[in-house]
Protein backbone atom coordinates (compact mmCIF):
# COMPACT_ATOMS: atom_id res chain seq x y z
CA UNK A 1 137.42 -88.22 153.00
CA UNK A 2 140.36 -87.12 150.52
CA UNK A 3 141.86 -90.77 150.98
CA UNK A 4 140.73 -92.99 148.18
CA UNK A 5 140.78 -95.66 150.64
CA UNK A 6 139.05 -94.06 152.96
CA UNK A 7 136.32 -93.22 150.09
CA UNK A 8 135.81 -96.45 149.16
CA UNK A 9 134.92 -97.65 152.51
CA UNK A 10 132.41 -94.62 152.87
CA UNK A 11 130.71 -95.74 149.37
CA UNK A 12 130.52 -99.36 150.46
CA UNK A 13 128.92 -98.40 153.70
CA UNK A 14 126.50 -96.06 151.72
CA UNK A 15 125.66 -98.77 148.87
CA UNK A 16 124.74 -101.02 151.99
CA UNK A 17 122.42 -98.65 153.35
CA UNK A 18 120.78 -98.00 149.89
CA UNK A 19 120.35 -101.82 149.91
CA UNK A 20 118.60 -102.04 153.16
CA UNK A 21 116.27 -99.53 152.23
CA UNK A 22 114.68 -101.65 149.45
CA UNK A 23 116.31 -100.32 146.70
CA UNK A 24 118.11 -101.96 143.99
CA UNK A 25 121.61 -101.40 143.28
CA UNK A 26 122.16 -103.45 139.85
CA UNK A 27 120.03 -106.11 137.75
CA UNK A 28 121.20 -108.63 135.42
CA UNK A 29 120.57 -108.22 132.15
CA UNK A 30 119.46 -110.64 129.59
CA UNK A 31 119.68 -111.22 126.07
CA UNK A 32 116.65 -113.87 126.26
CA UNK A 33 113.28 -112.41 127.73
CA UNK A 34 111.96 -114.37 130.42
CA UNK A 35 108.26 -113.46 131.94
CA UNK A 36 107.04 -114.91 135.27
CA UNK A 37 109.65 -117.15 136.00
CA UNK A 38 111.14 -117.57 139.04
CA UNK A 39 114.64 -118.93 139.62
CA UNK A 40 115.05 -121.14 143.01
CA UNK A 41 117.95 -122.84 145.44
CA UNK A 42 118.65 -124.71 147.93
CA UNK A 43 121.26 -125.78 150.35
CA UNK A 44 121.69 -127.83 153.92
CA UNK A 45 123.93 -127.56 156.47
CA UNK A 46 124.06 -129.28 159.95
CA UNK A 47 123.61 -126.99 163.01
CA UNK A 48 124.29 -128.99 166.44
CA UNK A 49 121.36 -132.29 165.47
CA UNK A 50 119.46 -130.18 163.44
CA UNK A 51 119.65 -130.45 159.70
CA UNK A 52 118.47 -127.31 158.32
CA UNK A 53 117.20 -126.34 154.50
CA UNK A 54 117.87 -123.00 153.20
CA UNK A 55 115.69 -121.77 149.56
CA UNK A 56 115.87 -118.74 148.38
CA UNK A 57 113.93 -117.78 144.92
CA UNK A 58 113.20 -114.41 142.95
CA UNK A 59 110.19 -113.20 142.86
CA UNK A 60 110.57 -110.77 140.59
CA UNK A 61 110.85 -110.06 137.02
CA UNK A 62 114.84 -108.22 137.12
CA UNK A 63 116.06 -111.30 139.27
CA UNK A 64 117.04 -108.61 141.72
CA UNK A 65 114.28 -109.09 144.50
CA UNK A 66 114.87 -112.43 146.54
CA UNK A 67 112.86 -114.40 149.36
CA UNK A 68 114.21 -117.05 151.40
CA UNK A 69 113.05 -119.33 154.02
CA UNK A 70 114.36 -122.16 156.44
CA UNK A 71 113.14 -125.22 157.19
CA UNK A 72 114.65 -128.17 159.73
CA UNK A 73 114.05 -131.93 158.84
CA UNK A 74 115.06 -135.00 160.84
CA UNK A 75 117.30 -137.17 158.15
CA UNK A 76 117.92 -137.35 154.43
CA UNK A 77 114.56 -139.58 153.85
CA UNK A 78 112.38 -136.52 154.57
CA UNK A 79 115.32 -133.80 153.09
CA UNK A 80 113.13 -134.33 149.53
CA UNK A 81 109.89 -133.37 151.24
CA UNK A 82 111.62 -130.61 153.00
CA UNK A 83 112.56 -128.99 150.37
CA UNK A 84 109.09 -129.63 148.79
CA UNK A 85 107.79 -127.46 151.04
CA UNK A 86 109.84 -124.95 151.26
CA UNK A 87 109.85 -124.36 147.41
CA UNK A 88 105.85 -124.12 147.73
CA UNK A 89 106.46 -121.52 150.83
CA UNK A 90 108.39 -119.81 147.76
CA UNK A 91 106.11 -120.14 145.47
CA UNK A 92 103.48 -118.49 147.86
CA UNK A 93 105.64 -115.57 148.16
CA UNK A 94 106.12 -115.19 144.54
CA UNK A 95 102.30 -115.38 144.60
CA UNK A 96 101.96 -112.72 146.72
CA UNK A 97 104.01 -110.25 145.32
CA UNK A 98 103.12 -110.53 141.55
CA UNK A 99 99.74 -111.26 142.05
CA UNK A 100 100.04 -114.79 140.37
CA UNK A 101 102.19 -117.95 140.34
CA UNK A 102 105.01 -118.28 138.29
CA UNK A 103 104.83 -120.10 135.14
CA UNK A 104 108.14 -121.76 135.22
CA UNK A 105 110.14 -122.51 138.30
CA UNK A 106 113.73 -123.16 137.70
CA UNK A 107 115.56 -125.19 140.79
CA UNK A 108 119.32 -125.41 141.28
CA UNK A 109 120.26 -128.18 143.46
CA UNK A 110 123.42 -129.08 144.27
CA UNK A 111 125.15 -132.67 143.77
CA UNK A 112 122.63 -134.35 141.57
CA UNK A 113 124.50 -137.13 139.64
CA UNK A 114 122.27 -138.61 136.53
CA UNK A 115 121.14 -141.89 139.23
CA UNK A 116 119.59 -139.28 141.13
CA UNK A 117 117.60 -137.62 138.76
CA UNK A 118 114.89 -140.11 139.08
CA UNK A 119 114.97 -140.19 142.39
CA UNK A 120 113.82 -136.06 142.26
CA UNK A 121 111.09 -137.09 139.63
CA UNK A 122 109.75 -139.64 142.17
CA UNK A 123 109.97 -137.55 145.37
CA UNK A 124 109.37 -133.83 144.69
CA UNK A 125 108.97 -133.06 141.30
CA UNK A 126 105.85 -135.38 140.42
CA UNK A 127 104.41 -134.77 143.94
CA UNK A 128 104.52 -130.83 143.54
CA UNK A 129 102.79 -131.34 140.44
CA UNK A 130 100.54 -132.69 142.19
CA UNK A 131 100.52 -129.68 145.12
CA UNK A 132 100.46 -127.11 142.57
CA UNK A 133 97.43 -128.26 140.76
């Protein structure tokens, strides 16, 4: 253990094992106060003939607790929905932990050119709206 590199490994492993017990090892700070908000992502990726849809959202206030879930959908007409749901599986879990829903959900989304923004309105923005009331 008198090796720095050697010590540096050991801390690593031991900041992994703190992590995997729950606690937290850093949050973000921010200069702009944010209450019950949750930030949200998403991603796809092909796995044999399944397409698969990855979210992952905070659910709590420091940013530094996550949830994530998985979802499979047959082809990019139903990808929309997909991730529809899974952002309201999200949401659920937010619920659960804080006791209420968030009052702002932010969603990143990759590869959204302006033409496609409507196309979001139409298919799972205005229809979670609807879900969520």
């Amino acid at each position: 253990m008198r090796k720095n590199g050697l010590k540096s490994i050991a801390t690593k492993i031991l900041l992994q094992l703190i992590a995997k017990r729950g606690n937290t090892l850093w949050v973000p700070e921010s200069t702009l106060r944010l209450e019950n908000v949750m930030l949200a992502a998403f991603d796809t990726a092909k796995q044999g003939n399944k397409n698969i849809m990855s979210g992952v959202a905070t659910v709590n206030s420091t940013y530094s607790s996550i949830c994530s879930k998985n979802s499979e959908f047959t082809d990019v007409n139903d990808k929309l929905s997909c991730m529809m749901s899974t952002l309201l599986k999200l949401i659920d879990a937010y619920n659960k932990r804080n006791k209420q829903p968030p009052k702002e959900v932010v969603v990143f989304a990759n590869s959204c050119s302006n033409d496609q923004i409507g196309i979001y309105h139409t298919f799972m923005i205005n229809p979670l709206l609807q879900k969520l009331e």
